[in-house]
PDB file of N, CA and C in Angstrom:
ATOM      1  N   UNK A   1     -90.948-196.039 -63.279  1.00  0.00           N
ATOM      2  CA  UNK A   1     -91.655-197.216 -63.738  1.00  0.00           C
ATOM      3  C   UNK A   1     -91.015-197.773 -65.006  1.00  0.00           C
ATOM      4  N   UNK A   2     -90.900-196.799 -65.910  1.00  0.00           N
ATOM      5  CA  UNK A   2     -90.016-197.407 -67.231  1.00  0.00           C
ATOM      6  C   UNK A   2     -90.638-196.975 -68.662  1.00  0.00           C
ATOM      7  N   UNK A   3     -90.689-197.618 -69.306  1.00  0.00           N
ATOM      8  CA  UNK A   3     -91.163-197.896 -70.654  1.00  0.00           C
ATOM      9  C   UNK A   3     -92.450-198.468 -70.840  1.00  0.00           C
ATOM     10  N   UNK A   4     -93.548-198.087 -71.070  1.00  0.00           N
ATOM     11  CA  UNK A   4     -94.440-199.173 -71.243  1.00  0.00           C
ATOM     12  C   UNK A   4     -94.451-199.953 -72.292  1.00  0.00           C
ATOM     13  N   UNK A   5     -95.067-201.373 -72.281  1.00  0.00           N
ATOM     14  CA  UNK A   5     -95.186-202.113 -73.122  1.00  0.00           C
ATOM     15  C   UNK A   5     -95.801-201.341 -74.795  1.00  0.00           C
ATOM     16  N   UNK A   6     -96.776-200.704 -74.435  1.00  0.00           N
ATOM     17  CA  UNK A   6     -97.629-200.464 -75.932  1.00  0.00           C
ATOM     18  C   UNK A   6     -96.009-199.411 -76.548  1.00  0.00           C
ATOM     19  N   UNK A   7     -95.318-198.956 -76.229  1.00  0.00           N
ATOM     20  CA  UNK A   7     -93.993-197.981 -77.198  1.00  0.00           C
ATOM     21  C   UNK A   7     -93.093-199.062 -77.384  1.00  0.00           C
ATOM     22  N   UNK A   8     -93.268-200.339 -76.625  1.00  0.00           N
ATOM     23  CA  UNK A   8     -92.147-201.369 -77.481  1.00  0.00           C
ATOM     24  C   UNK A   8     -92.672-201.872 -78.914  1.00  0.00           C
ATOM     25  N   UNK A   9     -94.255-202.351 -78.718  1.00  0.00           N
ATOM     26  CA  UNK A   9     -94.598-202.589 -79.369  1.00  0.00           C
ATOM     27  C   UNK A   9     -95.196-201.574 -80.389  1.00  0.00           C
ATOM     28  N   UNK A  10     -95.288-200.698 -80.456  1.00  0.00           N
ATOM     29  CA  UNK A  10     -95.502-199.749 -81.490  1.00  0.00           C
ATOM     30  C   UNK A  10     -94.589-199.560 -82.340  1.00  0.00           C
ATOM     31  N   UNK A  11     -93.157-199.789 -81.709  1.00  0.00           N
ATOM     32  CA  UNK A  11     -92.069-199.378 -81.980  1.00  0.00           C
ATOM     33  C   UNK A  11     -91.275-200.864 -83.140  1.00  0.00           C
ATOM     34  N   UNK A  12     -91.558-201.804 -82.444  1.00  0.00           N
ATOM     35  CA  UNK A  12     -91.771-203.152 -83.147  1.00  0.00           C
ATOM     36  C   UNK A  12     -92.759-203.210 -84.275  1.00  0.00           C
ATOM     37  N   UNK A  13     -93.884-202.890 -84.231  1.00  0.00           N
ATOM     38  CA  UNK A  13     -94.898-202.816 -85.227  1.00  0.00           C
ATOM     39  C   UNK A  13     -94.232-201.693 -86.541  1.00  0.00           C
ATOM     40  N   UNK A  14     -93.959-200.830 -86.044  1.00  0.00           N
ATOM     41  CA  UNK A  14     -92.822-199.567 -87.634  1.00  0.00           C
ATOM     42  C   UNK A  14     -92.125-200.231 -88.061  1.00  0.00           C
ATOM     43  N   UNK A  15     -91.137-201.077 -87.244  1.00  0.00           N
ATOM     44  CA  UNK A  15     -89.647-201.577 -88.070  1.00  0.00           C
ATOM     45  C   UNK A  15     -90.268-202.590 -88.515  1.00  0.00           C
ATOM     46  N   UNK A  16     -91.447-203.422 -87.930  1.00  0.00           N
ATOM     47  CA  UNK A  16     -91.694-204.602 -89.536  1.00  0.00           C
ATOM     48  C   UNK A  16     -92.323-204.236 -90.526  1.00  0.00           C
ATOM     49  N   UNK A  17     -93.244-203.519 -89.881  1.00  0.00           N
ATOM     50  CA  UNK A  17     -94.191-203.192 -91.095  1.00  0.00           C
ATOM     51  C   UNK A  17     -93.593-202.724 -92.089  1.00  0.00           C
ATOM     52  N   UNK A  18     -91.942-201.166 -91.903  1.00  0.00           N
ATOM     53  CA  UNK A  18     -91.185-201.241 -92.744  1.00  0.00           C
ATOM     54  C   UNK A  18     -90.350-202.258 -93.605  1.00  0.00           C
ATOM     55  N   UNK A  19     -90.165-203.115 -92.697  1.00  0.00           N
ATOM     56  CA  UNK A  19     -89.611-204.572 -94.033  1.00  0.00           C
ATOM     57  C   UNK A  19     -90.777-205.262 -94.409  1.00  0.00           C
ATOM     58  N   UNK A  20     -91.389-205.362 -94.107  1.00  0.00           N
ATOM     59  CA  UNK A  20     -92.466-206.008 -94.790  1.00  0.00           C
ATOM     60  C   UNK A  20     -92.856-204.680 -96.347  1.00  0.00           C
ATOM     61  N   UNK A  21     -93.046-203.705 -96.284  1.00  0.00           N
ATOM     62  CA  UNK A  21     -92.744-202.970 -97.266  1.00  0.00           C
ATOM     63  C   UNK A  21     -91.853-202.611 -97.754  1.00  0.00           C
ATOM     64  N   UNK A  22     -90.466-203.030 -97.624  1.00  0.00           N
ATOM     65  CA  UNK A  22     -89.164-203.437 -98.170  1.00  0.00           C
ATOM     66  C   UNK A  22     -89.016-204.359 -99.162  1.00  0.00           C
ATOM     67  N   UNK A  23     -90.024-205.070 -98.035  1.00  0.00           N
ATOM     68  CA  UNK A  23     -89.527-206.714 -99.039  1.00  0.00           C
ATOM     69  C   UNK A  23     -90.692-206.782-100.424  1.00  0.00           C
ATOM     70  N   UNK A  24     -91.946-206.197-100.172  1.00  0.00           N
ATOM     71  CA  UNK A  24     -92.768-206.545-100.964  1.00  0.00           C
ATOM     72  C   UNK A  24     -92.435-205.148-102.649  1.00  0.00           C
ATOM     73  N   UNK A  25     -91.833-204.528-102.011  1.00  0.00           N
ATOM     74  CA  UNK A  25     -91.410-203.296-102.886  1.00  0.00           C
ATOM     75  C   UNK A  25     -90.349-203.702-103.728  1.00  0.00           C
ATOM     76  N   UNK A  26     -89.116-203.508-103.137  1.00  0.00           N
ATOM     77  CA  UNK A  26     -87.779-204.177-103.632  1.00  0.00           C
ATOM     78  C   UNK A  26     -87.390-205.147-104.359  1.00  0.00           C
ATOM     79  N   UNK A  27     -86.398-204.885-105.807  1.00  0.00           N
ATOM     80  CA  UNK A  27     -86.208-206.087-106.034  1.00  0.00           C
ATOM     81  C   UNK A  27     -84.733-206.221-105.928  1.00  0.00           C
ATOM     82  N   UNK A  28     -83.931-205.515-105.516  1.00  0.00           N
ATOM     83  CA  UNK A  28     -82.408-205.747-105.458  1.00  0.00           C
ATOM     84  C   UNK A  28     -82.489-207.193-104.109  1.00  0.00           C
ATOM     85  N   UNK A  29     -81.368-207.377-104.614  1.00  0.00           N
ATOM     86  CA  UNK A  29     -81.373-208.636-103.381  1.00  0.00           C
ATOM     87  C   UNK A  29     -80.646-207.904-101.748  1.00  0.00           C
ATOM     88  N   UNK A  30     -79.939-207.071-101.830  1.00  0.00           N
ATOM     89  CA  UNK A  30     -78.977-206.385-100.704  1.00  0.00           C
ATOM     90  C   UNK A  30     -80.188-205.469 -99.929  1.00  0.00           C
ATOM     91  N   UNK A  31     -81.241-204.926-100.715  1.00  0.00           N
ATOM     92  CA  UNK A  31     -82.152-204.449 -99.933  1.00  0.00           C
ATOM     93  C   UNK A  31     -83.246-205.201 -99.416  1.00  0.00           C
ATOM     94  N   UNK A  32     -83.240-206.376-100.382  1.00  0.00           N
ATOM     95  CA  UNK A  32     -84.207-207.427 -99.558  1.00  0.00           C
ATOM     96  C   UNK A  32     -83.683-208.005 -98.796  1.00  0.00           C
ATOM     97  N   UNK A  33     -82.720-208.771 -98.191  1.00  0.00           N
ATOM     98  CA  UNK A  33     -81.778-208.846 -97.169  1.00  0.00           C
ATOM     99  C   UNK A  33     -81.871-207.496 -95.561  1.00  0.00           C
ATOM    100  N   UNK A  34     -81.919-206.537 -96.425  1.00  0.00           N
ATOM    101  CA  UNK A  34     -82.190-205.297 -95.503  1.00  0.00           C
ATOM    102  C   UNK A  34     -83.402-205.175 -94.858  1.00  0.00           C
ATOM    103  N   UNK A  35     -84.108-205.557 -95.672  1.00  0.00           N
ATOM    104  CA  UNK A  35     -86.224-205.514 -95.193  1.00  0.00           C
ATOM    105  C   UNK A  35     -86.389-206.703 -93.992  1.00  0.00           C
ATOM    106  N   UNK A  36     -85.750-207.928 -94.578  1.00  0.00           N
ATOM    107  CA  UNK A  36     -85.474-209.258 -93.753  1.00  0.00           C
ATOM    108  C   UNK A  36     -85.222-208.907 -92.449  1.00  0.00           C
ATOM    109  N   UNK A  37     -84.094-207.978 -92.295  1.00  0.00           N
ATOM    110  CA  UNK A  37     -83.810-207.589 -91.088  1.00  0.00           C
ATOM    111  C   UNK A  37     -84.188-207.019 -90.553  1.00  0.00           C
ATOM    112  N   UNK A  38     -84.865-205.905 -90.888  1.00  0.00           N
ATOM    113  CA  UNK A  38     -85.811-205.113 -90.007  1.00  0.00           C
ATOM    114  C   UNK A  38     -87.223-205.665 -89.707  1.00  0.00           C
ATOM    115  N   UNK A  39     -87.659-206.592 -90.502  1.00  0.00           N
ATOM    116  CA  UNK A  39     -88.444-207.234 -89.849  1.00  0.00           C
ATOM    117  C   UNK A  39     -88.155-208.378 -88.725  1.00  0.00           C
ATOM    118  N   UNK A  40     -87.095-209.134 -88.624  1.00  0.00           N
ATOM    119  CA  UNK A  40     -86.358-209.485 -87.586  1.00  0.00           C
ATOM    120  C   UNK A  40     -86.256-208.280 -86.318  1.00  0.00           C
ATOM    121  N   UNK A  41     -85.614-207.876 -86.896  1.00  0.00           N
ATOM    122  CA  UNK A  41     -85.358-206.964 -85.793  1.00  0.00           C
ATOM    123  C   UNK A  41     -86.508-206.154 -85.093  1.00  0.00           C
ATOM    124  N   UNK A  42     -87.646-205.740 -85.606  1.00  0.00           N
ATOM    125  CA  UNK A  42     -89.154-206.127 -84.892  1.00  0.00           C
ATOM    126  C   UNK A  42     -89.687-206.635 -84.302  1.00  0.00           C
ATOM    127  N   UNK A  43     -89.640-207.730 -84.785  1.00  0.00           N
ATOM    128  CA  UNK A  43     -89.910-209.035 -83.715  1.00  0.00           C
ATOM    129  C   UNK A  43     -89.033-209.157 -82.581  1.00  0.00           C
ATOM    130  N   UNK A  44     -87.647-208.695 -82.512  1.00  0.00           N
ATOM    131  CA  UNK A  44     -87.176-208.629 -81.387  1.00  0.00           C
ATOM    132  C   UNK A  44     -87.562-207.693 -80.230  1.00  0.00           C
ATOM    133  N   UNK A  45     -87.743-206.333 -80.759  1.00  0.00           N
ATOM    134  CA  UNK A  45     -88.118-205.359 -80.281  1.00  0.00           C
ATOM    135  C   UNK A  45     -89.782-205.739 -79.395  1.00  0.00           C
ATOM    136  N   UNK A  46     -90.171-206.773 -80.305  1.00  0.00           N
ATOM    137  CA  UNK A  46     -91.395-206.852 -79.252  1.00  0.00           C
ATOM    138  C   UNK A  46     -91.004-208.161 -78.065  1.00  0.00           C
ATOM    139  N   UNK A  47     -90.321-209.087 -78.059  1.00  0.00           N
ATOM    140  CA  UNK A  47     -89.898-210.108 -77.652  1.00  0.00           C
ATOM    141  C   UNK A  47     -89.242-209.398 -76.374  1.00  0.00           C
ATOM    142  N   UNK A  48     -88.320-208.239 -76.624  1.00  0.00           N
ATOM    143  CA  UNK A  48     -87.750-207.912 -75.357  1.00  0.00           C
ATOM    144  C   UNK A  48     -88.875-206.956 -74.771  1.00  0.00           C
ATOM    145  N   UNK A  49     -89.922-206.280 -75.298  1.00  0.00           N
ATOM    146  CA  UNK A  49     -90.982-205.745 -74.579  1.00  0.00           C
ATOM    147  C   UNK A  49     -91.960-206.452 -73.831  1.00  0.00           C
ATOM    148  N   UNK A  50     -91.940-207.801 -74.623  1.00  0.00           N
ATOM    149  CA  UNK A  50     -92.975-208.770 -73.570  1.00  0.00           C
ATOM    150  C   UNK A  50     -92.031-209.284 -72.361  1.00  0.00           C
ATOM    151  N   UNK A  51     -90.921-209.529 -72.496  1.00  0.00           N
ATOM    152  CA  UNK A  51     -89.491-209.781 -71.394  1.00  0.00           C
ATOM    153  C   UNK A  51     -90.017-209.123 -70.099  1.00  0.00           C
ATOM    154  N   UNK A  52     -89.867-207.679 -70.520  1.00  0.00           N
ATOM    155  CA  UNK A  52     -89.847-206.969 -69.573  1.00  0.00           C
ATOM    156  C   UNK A  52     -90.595-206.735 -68.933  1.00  0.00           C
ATOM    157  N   UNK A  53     -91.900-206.477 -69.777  1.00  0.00           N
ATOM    158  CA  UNK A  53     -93.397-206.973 -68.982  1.00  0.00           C
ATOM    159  C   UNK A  53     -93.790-208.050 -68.421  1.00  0.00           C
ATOM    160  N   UNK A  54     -93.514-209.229 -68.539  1.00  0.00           N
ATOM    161  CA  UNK A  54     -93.654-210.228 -67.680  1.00  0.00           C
ATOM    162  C   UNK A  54     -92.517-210.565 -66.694  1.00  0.00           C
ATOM    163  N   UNK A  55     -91.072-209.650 -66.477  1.00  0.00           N
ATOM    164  CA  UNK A  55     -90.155-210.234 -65.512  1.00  0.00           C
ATOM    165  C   UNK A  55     -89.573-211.454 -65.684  1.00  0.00           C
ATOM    166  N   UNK A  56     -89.161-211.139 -67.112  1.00  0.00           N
ATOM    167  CA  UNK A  56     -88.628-212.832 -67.450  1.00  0.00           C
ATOM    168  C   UNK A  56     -87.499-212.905 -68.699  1.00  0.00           C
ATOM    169  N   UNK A  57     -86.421-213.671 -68.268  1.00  0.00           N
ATOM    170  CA  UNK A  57     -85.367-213.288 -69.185  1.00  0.00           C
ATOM    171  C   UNK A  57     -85.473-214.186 -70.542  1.00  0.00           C
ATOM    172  N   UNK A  58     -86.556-214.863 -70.609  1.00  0.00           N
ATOM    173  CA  UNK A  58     -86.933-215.892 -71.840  1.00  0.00           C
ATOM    174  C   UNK A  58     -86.923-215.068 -72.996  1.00  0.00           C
ATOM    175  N   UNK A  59     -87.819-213.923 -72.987  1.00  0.00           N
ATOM    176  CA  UNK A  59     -87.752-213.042 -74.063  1.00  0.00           C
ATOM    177  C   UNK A  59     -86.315-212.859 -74.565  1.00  0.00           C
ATOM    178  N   UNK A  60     -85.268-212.277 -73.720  1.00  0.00           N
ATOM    179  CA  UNK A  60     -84.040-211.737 -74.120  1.00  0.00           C
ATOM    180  C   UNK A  60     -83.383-212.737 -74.939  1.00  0.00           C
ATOM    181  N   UNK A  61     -83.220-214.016 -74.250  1.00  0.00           N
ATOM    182  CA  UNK A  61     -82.708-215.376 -74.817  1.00  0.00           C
ATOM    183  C   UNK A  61     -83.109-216.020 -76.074  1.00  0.00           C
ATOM    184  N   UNK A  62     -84.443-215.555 -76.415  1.00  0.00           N
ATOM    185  CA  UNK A  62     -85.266-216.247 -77.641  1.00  0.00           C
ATOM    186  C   UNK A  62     -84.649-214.576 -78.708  1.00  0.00           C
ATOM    187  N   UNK A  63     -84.615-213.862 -78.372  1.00  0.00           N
ATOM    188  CA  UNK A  63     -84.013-212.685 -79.171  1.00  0.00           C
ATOM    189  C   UNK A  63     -82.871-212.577 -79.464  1.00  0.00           C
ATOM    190  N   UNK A  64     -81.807-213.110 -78.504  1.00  0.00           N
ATOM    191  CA  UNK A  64     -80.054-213.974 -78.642  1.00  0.00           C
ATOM    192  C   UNK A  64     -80.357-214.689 -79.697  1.00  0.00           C
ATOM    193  N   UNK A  65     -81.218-215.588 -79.753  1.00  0.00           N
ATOM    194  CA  UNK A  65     -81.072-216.975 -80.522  1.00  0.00           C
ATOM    195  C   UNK A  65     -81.853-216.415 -82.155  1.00  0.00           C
ATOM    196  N   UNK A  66     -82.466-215.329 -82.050  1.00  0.00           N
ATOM    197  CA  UNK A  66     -83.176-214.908 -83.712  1.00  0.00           C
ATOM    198  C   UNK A  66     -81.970-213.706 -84.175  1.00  0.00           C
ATOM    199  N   UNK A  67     -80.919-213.110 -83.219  1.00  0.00           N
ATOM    200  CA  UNK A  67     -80.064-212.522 -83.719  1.00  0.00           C
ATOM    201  C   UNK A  67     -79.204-213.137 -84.487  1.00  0.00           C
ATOM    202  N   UNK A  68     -78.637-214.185 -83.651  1.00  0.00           N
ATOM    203  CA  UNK A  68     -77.700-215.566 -83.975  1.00  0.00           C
ATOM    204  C   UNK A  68     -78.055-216.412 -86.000  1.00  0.00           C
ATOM    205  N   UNK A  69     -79.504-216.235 -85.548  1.00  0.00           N
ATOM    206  CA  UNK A  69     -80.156-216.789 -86.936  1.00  0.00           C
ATOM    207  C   UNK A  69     -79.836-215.886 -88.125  1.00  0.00           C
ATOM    208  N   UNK A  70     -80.434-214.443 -87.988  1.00  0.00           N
ATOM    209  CA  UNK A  70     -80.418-213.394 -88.963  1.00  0.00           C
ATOM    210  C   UNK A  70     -79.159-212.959 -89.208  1.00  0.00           C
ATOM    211  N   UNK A  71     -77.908-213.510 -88.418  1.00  0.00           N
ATOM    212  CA  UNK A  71     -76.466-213.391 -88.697  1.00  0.00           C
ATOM    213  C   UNK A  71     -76.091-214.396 -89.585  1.00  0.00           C
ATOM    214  N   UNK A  72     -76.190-215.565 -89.624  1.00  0.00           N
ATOM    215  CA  UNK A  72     -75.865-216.581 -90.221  1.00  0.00           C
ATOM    216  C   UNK A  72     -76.825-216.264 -91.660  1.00  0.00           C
ATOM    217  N   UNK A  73     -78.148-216.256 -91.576  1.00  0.00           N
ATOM    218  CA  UNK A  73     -78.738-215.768 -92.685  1.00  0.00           C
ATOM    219  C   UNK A  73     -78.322-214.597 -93.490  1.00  0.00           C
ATOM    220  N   UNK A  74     -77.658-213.496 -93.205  1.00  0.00           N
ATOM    221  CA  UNK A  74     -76.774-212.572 -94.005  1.00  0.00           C
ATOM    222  C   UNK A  74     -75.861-212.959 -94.641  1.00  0.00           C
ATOM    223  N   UNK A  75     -74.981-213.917 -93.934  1.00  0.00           N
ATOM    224  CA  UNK A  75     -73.557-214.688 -94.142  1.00  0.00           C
ATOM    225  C   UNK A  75     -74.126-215.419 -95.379  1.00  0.00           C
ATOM    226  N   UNK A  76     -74.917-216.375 -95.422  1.00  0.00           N
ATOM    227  CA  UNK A  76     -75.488-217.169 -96.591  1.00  0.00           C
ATOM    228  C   UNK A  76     -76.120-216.481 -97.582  1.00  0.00           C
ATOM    229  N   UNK A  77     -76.813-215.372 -97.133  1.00  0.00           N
ATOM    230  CA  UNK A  77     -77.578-214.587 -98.453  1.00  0.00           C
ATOM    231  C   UNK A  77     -76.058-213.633 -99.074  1.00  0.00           C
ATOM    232  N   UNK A  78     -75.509-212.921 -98.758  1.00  0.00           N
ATOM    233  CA  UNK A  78     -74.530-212.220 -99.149  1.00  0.00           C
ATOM    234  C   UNK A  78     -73.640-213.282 -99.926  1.00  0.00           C
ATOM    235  N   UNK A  79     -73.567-214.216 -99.545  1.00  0.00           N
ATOM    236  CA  UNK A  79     -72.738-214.833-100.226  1.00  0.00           C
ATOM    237  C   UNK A  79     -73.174-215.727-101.827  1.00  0.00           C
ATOM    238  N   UNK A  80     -74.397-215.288-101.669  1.00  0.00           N
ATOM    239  CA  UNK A  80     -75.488-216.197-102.953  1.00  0.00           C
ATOM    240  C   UNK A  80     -75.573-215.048-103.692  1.00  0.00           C
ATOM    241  N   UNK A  81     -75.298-213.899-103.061  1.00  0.00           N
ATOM    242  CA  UNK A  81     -75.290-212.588-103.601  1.00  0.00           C
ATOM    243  C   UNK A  81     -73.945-211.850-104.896  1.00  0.00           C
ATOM    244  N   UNK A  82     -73.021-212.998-103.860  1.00  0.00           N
ATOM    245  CA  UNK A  82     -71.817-212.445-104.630  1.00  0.00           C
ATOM    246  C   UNK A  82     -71.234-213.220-105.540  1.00  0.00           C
ATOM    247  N   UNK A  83     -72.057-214.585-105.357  1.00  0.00           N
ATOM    248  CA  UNK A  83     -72.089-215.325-106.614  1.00  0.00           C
ATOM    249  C   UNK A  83     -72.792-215.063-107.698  1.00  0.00           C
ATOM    250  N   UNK A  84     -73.738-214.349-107.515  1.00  0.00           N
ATOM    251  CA  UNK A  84     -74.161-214.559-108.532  1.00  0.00           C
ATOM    252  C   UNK A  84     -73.571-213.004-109.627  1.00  0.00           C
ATOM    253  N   UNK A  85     -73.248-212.199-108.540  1.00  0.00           N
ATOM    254  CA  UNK A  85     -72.472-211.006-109.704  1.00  0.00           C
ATOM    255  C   UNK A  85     -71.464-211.235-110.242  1.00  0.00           C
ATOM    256  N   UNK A  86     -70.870-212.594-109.633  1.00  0.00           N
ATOM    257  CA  UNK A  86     -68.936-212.217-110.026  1.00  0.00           C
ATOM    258  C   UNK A  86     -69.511-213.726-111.440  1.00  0.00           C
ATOM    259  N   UNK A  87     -70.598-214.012-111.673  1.00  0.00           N
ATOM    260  CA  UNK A  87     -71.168-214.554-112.663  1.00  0.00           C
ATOM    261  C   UNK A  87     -72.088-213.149-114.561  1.00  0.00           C
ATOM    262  N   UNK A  88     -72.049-212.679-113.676  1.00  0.00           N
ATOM    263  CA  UNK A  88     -72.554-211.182-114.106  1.00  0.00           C
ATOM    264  C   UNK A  88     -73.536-211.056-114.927  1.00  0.00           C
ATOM    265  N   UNK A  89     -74.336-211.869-113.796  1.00  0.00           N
ATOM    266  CA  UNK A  89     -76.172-211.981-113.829  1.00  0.00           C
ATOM    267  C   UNK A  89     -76.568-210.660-113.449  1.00  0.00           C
ATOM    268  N   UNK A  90     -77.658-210.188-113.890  1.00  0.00           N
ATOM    269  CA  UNK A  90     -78.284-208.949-113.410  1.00  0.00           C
ATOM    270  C   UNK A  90     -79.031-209.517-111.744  1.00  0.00           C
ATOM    271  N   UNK A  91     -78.679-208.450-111.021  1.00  0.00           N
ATOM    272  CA  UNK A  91     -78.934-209.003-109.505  1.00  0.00           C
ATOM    273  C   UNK A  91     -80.551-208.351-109.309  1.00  0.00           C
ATOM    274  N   UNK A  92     -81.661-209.175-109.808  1.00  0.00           N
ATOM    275  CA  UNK A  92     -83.215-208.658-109.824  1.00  0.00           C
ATOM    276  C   UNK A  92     -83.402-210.434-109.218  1.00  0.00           C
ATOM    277  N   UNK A  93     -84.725-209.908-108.057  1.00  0.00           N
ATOM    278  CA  UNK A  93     -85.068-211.039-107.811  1.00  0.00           C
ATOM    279  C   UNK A  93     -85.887-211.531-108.610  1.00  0.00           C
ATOM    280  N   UNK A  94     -86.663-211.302-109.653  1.00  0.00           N
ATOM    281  CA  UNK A  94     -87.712-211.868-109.915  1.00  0.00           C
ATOM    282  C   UNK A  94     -86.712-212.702-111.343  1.00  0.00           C
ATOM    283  N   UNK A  95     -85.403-212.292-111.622  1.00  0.00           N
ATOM    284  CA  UNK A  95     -85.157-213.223-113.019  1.00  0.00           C
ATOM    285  C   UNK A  95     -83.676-214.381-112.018  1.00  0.00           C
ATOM    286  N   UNK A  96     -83.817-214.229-110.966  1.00  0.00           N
ATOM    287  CA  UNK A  96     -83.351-215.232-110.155  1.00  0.00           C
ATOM    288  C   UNK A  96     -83.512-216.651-110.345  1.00  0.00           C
ATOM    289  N   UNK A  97     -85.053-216.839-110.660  1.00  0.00           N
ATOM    290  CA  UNK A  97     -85.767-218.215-110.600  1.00  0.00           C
ATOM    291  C   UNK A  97     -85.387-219.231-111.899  1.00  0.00           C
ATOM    292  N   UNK A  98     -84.431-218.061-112.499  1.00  0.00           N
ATOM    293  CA  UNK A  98     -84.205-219.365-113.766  1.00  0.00           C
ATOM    294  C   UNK A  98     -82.954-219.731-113.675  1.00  0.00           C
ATOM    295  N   UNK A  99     -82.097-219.447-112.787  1.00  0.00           N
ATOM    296  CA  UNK A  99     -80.487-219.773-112.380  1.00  0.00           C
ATOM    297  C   UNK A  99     -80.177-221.142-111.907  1.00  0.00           C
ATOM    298  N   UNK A 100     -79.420-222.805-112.491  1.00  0.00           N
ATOM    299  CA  UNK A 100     -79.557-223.493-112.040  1.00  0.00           C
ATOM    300  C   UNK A 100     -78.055-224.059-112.065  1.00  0.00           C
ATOM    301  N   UNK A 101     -78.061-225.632-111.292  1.00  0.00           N
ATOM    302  CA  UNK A 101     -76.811-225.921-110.775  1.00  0.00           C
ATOM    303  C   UNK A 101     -76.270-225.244-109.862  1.00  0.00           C
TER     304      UNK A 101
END
């Protein structure tokens, strides 16, 4: 029969709930980036569990297209990342908010 639905989603429900307590914990920016993703990557985990439970490749495709996103979103955060050290700002999110231009 397979996998049932409730271990995708259980399994989906750990990895966000872990970034979601990543993100709300953390203040480095490389680990908040990290939380980001595992909560992404949760949401996928349930996206391809509803897939499979309903017999439908929409799930897989809408999970292509949030991988696609959270790639490009690394590319842009890493790179706001490495500006701002080779500036040699202390890398804390919360003294971020006064950085301008």
């Amino acid at each position: 029969m397979g996998i049932s639905l409730m271990y995708y989603l259980l399994v989906s429900g750990g990895l966000f709930a872990l970034g979601l307590l990543g993100v709300l914990i953390r203040r480095n920016p490389l680990l908040l980036l990290l939380s980001v993703e595992l909560m992404l990557n949760g949401a996928n985990v349930a996206l391809i569990g509803f897939s499979r439970h309903w017999n439908s490749t929409d799930g897989q495709v809408f999970a292509l297209v949030v991988m696609v996103v959270a790639a490009a979103e690394v590319v842009i955060g890493l790179g706001l990342i490495v500006a701002v050290f080779r500036q040699r700002i202390a890398l804390d999110v919360d003294g971020m908010d006064h950085l301008k231009g």
